[in-house]
PDB file of N, CA and C in Angstrom:
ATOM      1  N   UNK A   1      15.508 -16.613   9.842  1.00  0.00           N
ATOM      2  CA  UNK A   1      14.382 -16.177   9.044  1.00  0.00           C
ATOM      3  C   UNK A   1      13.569 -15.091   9.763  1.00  0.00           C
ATOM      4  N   UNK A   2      13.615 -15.257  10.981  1.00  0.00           N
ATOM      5  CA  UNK A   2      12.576 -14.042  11.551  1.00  0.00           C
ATOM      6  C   UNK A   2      13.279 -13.228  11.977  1.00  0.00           C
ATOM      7  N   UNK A   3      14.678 -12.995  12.301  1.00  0.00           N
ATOM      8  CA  UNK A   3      15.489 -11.770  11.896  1.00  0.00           C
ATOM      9  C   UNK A   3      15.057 -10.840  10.183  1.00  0.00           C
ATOM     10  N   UNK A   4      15.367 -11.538   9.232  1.00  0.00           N
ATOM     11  CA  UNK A   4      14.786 -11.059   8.054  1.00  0.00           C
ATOM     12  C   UNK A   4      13.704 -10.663   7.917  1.00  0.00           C
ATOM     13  N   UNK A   5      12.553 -11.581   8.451  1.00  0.00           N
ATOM     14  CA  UNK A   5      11.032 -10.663   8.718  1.00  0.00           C
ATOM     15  C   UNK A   5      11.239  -9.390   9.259  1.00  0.00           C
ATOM     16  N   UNK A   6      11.619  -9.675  10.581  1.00  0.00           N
ATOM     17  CA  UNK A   6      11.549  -7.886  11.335  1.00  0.00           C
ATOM     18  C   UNK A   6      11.960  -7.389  10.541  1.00  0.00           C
ATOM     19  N   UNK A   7      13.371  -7.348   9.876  1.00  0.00           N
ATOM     20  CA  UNK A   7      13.732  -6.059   9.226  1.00  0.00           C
ATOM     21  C   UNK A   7      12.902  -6.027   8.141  1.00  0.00           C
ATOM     22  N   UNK A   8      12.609  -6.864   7.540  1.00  0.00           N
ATOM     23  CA  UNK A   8      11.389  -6.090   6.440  1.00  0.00           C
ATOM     24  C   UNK A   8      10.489  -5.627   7.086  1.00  0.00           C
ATOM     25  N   UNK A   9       9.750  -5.950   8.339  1.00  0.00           N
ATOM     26  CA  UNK A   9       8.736  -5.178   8.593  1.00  0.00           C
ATOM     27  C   UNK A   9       9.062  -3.887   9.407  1.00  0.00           C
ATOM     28  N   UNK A  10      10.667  -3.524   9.702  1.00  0.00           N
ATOM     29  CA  UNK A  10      10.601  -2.119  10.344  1.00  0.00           C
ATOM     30  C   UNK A  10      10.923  -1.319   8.965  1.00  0.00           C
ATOM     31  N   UNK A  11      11.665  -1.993   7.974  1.00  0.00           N
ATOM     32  CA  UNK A  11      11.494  -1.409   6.548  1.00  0.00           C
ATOM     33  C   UNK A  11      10.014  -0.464   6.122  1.00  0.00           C
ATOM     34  N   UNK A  12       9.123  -1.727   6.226  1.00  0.00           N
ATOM     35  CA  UNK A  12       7.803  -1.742   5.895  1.00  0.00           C
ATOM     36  C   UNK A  12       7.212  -0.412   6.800  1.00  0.00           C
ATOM     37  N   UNK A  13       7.229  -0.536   8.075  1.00  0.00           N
ATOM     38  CA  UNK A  13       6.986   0.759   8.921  1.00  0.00           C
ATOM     39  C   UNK A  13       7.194   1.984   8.330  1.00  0.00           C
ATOM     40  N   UNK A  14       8.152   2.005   8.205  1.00  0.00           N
ATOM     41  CA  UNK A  14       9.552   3.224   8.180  1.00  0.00           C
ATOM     42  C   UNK A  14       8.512   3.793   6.870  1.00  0.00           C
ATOM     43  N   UNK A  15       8.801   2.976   5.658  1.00  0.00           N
ATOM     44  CA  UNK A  15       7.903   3.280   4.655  1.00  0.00           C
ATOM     45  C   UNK A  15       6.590   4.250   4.573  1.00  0.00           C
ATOM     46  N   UNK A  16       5.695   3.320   5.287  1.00  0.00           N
ATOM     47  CA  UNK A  16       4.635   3.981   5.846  1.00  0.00           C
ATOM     48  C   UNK A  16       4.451   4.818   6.528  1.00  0.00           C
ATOM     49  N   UNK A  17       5.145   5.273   7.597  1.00  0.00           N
ATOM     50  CA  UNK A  17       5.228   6.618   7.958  1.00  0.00           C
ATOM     51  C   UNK A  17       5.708   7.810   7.330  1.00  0.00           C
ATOM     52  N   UNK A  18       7.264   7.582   6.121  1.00  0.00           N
ATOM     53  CA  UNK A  18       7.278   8.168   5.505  1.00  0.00           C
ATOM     54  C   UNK A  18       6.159   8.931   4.181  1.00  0.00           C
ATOM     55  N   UNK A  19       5.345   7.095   3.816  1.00  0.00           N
ATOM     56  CA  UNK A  19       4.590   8.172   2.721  1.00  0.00           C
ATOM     57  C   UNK A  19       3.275   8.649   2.954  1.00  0.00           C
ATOM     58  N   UNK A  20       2.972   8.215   4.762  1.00  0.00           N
ATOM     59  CA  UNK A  20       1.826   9.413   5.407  1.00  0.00           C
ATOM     60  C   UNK A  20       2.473  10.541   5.453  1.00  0.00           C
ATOM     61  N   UNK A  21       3.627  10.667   5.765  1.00  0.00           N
ATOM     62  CA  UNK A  21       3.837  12.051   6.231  1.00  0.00           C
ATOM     63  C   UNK A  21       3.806  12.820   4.672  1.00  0.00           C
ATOM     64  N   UNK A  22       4.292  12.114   4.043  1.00  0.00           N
ATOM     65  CA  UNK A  22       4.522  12.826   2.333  1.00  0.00           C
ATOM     66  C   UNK A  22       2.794  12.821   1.498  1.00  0.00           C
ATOM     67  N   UNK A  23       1.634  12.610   1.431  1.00  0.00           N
ATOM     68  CA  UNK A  23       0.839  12.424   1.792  1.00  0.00           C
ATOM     69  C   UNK A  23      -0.236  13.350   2.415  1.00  0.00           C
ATOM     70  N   UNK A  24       0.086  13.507   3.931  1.00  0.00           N
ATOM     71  CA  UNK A  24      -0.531  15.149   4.232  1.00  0.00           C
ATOM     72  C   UNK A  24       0.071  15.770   3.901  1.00  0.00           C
ATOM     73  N   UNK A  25       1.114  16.504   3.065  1.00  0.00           N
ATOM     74  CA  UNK A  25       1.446  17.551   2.775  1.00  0.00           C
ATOM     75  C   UNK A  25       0.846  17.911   1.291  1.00  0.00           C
ATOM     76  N   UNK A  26       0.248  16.847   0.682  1.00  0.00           N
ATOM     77  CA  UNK A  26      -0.679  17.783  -0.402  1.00  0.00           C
ATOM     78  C   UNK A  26      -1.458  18.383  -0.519  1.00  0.00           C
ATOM     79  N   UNK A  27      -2.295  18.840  -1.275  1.00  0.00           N
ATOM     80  CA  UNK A  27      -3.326  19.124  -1.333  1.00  0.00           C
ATOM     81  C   UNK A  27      -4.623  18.530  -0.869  1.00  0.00           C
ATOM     82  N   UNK A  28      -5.875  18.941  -0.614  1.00  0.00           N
ATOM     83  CA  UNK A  28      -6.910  17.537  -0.440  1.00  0.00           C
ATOM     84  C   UNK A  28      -7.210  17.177  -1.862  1.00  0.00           C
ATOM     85  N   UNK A  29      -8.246  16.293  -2.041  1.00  0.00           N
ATOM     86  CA  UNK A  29      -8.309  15.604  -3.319  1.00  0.00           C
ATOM     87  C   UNK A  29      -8.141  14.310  -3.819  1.00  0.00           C
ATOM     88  N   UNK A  30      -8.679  14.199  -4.439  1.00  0.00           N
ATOM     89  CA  UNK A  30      -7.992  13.028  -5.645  1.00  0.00           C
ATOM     90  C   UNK A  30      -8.551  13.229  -6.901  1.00  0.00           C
ATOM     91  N   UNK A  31      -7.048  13.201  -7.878  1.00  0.00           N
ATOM     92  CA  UNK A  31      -7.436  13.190  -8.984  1.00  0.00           C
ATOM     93  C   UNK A  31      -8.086  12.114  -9.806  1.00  0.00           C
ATOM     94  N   UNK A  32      -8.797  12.414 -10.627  1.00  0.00           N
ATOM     95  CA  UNK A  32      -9.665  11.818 -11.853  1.00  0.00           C
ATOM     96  C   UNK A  32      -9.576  12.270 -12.841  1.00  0.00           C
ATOM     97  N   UNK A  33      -9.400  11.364 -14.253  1.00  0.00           N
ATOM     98  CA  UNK A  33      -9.303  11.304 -15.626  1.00  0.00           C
ATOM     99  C   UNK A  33     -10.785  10.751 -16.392  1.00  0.00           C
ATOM    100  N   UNK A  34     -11.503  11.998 -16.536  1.00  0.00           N
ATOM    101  CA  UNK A  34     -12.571  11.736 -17.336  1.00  0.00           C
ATOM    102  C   UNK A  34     -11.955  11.391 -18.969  1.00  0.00           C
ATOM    103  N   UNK A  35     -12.443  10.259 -19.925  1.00  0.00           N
ATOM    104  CA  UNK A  35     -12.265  10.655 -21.253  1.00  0.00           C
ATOM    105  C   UNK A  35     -14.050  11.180 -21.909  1.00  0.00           C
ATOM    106  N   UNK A  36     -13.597  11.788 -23.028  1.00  0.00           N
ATOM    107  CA  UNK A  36     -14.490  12.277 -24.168  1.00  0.00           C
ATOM    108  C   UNK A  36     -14.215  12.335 -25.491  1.00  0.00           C
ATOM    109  N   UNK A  37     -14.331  11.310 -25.701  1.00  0.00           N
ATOM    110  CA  UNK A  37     -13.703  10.884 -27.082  1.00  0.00           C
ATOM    111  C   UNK A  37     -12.365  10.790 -27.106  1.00  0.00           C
ATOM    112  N   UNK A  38     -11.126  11.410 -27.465  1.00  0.00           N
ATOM    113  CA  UNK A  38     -10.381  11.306 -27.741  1.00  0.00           C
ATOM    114  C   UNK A  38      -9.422  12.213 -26.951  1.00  0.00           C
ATOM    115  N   UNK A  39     -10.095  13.139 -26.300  1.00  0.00           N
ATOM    116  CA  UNK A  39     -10.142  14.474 -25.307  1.00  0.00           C
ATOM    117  C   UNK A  39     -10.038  13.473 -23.995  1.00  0.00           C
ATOM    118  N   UNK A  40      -9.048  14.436 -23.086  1.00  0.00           N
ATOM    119  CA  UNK A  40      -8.858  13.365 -21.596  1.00  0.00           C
ATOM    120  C   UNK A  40      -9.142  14.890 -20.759  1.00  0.00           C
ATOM    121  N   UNK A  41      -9.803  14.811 -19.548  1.00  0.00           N
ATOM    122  CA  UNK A  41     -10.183  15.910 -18.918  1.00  0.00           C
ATOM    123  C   UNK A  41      -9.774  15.638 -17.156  1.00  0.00           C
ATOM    124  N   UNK A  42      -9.100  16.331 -16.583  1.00  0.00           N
ATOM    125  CA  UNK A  42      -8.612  16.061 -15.624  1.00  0.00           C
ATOM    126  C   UNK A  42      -9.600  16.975 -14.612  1.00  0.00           C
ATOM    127  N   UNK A  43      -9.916  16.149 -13.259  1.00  0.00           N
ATOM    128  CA  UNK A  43     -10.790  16.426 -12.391  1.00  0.00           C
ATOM    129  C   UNK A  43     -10.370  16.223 -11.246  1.00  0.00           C
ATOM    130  N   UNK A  44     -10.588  17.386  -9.949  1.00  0.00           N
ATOM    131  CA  UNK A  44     -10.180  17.029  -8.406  1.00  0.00           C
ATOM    132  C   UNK A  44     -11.126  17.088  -7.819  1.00  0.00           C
ATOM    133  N   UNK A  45     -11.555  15.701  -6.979  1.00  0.00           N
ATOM    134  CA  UNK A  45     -12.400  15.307  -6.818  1.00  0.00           C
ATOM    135  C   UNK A  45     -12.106  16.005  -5.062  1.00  0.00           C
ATOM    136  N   UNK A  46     -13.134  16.467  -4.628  1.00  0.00           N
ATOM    137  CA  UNK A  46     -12.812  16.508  -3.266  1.00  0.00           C
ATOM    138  C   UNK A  46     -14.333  16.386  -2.428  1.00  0.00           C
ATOM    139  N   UNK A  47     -14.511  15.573  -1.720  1.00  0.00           N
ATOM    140  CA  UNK A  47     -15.574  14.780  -0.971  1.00  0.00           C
ATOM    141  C   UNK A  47     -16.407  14.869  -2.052  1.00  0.00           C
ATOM    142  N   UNK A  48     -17.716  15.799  -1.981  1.00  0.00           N
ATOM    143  CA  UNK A  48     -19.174  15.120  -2.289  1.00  0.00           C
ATOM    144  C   UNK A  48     -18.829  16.668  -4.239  1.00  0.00           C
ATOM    145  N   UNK A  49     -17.739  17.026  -4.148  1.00  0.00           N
ATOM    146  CA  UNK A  49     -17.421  18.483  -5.217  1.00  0.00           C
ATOM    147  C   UNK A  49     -16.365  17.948  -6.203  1.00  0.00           C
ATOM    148  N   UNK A  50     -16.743  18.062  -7.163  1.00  0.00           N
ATOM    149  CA  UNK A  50     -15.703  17.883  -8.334  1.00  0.00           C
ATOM    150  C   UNK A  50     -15.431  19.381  -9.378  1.00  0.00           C
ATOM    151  N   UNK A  51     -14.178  19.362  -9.311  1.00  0.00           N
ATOM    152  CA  UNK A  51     -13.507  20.581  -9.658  1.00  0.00           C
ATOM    153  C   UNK A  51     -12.547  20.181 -10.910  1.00  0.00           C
ATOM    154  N   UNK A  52     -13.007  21.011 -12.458  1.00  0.00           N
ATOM    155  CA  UNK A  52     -11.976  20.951 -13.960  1.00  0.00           C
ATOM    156  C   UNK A  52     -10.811  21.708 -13.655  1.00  0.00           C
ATOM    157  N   UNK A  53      -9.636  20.377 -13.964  1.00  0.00           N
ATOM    158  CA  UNK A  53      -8.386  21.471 -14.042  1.00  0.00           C
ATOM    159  C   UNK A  53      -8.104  21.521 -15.235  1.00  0.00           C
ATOM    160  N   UNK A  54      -7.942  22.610 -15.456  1.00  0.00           N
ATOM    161  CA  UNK A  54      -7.865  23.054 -16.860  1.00  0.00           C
ATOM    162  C   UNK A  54      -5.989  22.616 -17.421  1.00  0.00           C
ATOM    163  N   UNK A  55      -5.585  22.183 -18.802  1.00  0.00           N
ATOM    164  CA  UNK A  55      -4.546  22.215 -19.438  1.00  0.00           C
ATOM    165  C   UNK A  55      -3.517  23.292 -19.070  1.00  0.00           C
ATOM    166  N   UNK A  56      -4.119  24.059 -18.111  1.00  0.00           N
ATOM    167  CA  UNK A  56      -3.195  25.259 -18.387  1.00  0.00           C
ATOM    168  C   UNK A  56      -2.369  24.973 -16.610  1.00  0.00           C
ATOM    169  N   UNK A  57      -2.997  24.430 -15.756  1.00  0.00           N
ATOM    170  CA  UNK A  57      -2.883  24.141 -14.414  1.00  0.00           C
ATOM    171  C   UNK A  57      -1.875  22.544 -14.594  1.00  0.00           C
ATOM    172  N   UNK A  58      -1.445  22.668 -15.227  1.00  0.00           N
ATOM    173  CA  UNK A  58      -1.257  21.077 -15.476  1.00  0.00           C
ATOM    174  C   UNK A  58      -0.053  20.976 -14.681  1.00  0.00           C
ATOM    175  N   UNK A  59       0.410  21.736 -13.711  1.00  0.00           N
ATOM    176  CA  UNK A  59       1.197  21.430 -12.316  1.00  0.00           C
ATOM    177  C   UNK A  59       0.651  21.137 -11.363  1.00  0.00           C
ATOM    178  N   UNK A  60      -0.542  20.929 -11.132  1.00  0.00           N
ATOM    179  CA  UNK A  60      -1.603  20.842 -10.205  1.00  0.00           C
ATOM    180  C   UNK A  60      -1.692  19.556 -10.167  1.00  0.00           C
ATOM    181  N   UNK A  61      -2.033  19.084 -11.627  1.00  0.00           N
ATOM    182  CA  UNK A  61      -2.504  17.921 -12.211  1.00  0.00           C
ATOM    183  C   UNK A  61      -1.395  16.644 -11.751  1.00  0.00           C
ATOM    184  N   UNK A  62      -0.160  17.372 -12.107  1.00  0.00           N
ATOM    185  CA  UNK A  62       1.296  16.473 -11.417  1.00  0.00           C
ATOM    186  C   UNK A  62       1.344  15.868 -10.245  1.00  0.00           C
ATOM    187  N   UNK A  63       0.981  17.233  -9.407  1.00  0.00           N
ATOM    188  CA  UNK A  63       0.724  16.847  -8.007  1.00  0.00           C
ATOM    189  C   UNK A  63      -0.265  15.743  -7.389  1.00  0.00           C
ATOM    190  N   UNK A  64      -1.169  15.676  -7.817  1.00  0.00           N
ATOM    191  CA  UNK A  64      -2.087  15.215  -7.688  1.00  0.00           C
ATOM    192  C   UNK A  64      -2.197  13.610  -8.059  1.00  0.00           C
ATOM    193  N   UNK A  65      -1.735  13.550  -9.156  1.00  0.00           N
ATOM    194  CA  UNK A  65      -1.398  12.137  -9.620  1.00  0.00           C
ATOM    195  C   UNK A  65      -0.263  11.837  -8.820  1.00  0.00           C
ATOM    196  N   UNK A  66       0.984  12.504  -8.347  1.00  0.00           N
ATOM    197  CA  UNK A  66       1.840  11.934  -7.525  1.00  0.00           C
ATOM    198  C   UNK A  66       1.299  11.445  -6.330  1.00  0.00           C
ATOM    199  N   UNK A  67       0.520  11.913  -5.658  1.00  0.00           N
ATOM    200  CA  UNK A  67      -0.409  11.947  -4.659  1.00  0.00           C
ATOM    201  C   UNK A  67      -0.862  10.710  -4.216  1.00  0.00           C
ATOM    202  N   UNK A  68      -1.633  10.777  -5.829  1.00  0.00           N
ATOM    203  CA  UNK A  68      -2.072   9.263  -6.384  1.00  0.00           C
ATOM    204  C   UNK A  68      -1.377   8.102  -5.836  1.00  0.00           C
ATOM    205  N   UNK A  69      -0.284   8.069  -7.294  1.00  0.00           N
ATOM    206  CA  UNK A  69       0.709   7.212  -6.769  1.00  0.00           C
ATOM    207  C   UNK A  69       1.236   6.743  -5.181  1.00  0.00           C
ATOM    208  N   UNK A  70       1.492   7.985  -4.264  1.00  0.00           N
ATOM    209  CA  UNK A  70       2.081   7.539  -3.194  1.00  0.00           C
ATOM    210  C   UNK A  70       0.834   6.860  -2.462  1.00  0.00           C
ATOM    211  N   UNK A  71      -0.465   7.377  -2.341  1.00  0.00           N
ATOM    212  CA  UNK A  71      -1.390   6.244  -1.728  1.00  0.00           C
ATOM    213  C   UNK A  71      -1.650   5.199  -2.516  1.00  0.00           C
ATOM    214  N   UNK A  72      -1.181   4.633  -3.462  1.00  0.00           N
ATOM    215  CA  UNK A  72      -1.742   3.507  -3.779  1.00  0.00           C
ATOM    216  C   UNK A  72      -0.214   2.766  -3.247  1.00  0.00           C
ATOM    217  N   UNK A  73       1.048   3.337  -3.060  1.00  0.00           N
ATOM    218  CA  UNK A  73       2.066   2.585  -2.769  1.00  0.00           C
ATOM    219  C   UNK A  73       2.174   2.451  -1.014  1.00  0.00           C
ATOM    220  N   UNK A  74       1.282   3.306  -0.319  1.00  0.00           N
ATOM    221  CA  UNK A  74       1.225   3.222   0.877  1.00  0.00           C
ATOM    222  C   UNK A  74       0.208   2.057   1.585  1.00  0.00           C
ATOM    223  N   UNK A  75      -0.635   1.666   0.461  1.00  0.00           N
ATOM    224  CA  UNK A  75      -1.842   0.733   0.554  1.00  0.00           C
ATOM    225  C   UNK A  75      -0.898  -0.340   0.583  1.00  0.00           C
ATOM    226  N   UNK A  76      -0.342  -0.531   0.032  1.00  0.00           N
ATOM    227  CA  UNK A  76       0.610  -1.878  -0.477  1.00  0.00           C
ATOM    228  C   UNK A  76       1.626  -2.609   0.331  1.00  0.00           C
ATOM    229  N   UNK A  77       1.900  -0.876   1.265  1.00  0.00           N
ATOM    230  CA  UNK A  77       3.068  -1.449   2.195  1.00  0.00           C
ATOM    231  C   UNK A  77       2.131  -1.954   3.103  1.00  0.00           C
ATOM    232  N   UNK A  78       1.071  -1.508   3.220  1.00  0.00           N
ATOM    233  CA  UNK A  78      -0.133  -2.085   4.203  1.00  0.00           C
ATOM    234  C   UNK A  78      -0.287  -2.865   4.561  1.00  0.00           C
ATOM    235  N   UNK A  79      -0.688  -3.628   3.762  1.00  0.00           N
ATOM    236  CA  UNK A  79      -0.980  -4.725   2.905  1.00  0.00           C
ATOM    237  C   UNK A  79      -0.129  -5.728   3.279  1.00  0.00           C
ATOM    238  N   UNK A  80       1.011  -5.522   2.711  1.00  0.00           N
ATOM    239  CA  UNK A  80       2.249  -6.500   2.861  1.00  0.00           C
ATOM    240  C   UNK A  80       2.498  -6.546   4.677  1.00  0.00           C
ATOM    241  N   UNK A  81       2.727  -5.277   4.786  1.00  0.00           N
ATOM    242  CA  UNK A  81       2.984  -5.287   6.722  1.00  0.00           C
ATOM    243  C   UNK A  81       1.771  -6.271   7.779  1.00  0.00           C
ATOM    244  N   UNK A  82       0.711  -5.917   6.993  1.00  0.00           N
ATOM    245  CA  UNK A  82      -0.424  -6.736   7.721  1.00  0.00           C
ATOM    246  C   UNK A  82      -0.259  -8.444   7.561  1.00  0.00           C
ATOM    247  N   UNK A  83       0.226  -8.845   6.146  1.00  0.00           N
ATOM    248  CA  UNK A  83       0.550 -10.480   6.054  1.00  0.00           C
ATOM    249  C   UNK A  83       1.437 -10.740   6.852  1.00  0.00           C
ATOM    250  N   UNK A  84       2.965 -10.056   6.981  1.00  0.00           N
ATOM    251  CA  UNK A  84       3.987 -11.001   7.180  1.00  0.00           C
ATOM    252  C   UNK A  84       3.691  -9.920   8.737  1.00  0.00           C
ATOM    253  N   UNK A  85       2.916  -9.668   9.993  1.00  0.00           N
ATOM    254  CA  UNK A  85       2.800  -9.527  11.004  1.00  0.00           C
ATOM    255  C   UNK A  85       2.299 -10.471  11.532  1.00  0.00           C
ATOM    256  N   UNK A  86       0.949 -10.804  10.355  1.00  0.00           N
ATOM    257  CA  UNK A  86       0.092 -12.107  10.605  1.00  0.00           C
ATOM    258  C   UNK A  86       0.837 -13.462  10.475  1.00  0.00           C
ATOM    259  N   UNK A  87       2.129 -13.440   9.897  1.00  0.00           N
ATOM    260  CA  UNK A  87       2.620 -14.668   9.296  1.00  0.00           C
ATOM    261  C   UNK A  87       3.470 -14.887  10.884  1.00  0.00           C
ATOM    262  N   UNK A  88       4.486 -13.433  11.165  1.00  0.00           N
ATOM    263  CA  UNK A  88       4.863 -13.616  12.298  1.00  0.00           C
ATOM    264  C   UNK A  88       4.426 -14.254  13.256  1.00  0.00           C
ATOM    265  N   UNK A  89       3.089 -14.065  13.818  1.00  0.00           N
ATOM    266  CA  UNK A  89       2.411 -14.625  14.802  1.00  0.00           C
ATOM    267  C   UNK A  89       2.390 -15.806  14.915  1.00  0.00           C
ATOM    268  N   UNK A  90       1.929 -16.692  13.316  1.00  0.00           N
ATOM    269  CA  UNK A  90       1.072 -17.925  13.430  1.00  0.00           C
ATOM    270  C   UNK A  90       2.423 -18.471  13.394  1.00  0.00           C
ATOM    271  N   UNK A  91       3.755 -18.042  13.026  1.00  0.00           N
ATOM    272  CA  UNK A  91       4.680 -18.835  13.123  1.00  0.00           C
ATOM    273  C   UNK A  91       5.180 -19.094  14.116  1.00  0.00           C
ATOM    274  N   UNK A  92       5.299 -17.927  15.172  1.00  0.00           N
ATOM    275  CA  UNK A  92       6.145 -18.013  16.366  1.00  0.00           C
ATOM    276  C   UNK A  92       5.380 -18.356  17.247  1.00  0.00           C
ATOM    277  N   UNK A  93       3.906 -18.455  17.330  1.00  0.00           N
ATOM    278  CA  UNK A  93       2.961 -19.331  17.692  1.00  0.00           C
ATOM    279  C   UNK A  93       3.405 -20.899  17.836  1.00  0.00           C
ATOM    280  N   UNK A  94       3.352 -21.617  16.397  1.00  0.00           N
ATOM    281  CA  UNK A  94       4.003 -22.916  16.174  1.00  0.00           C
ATOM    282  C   UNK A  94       5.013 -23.268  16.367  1.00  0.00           C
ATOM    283  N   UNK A  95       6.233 -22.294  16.273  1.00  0.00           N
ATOM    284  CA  UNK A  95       7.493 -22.741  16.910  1.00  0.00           C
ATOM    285  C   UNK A  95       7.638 -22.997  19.077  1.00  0.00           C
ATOM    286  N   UNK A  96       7.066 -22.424  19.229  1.00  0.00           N
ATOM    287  CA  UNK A  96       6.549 -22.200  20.838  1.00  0.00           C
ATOM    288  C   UNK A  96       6.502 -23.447  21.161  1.00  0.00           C
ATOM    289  N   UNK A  97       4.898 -24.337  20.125  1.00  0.00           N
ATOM    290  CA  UNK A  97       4.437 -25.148  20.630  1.00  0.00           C
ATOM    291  C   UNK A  97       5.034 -26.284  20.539  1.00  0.00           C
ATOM    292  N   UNK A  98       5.862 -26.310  19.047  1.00  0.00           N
ATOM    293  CA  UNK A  98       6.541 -27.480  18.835  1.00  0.00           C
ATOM    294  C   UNK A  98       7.143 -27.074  17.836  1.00  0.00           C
ATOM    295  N   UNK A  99       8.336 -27.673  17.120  1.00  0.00           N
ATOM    296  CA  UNK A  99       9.045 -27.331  16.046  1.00  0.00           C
ATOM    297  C   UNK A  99       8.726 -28.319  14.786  1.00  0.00           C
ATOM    298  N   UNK A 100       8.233 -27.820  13.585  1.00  0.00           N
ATOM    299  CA  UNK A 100       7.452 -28.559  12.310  1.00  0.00           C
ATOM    300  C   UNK A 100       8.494 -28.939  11.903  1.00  0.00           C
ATOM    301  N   UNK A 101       8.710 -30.281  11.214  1.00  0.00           N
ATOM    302  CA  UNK A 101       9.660 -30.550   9.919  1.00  0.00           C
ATOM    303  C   UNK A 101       8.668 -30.631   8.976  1.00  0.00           C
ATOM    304  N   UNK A 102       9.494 -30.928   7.429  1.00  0.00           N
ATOM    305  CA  UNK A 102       9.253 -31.031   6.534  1.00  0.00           C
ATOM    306  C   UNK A 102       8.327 -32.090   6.426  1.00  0.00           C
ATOM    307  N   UNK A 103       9.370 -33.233   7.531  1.00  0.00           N
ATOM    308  CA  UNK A 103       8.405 -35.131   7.287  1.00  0.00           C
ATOM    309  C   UNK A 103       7.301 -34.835   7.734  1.00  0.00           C
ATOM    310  N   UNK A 104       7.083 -33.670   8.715  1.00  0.00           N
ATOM    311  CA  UNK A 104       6.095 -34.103   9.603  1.00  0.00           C
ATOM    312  C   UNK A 104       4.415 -33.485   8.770  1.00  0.00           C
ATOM    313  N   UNK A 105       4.897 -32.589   7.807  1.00  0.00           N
ATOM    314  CA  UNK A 105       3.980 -31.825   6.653  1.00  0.00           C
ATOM    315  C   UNK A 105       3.809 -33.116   5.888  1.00  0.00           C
ATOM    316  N   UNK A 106       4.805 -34.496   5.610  1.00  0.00           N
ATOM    317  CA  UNK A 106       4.413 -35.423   4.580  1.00  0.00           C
ATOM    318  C   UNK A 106       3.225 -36.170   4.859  1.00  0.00           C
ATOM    319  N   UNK A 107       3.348 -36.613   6.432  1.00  0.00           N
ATOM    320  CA  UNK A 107       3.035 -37.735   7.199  1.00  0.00           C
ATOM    321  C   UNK A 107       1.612 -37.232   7.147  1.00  0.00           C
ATOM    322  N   UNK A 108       1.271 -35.887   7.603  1.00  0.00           N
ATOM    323  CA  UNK A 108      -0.002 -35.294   7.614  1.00  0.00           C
ATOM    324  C   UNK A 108      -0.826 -35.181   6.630  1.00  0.00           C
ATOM    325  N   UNK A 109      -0.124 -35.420   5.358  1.00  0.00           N
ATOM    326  CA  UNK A 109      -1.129 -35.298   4.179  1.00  0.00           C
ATOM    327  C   UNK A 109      -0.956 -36.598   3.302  1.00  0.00           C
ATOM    328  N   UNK A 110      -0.603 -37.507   4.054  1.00  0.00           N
ATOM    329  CA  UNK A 110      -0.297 -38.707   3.278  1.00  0.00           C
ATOM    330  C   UNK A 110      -1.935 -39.709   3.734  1.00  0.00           C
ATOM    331  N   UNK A 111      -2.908 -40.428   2.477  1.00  0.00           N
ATOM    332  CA  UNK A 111      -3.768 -40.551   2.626  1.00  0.00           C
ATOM    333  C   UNK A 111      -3.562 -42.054   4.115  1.00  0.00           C
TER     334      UNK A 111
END
């Protein structure tokens, strides 16, 4: 089982470095979708300045939402890398100290 962890978590790495590196290579920004009625207005937000991209830029707009996408999928690998690092620990922690069975989870919660 903790063969399978590592490799998900050098997976998980690998990931993350890939979609920092993919990542700085955009633009700065983040895009935003104002609506107005029925009208959707696309906006690049950059620190304290918000900038209209107009319908006609709407390759910009691509970018930008891809952008999107890859940080919210880079959050995730985060995310996930940070549990099962933490899971690593507390496990190989407990295996160290002693090895758990199943009975021994019964015995402990049996009133």
């Amino acid at each position: 089982m903790i063969q399978n962890l590592d490799t998900r978590l050098n997976k998980l790495q690998t990931q993350c470095d890939y979609l920092r590196r993919k990542i700085s290579a955009f633009p700065e920004g983040e895009l935003s979708i104002q609506k107005n009625g029925s009208y959707q207005r696309w906006i690049i937000r950059k620190e304290e300045q918000s900038v209209y991209c107009p319908k006609s830029n709407r390759s910009l707009a691509e970018i930008m939402a891809l952008k999107k996408y890859y940080s919210l999928l880079l959050l995730e690998a985060e995310e996930e890398f940070s549990l099962l690092s933490s899971y690593k620990k507390i496990s190989s922690s407990q295996s160290r100290s002693r090895k758990l069975s199943s009975s021994d989870l019964l015995e402990e919660s049996s009133p």
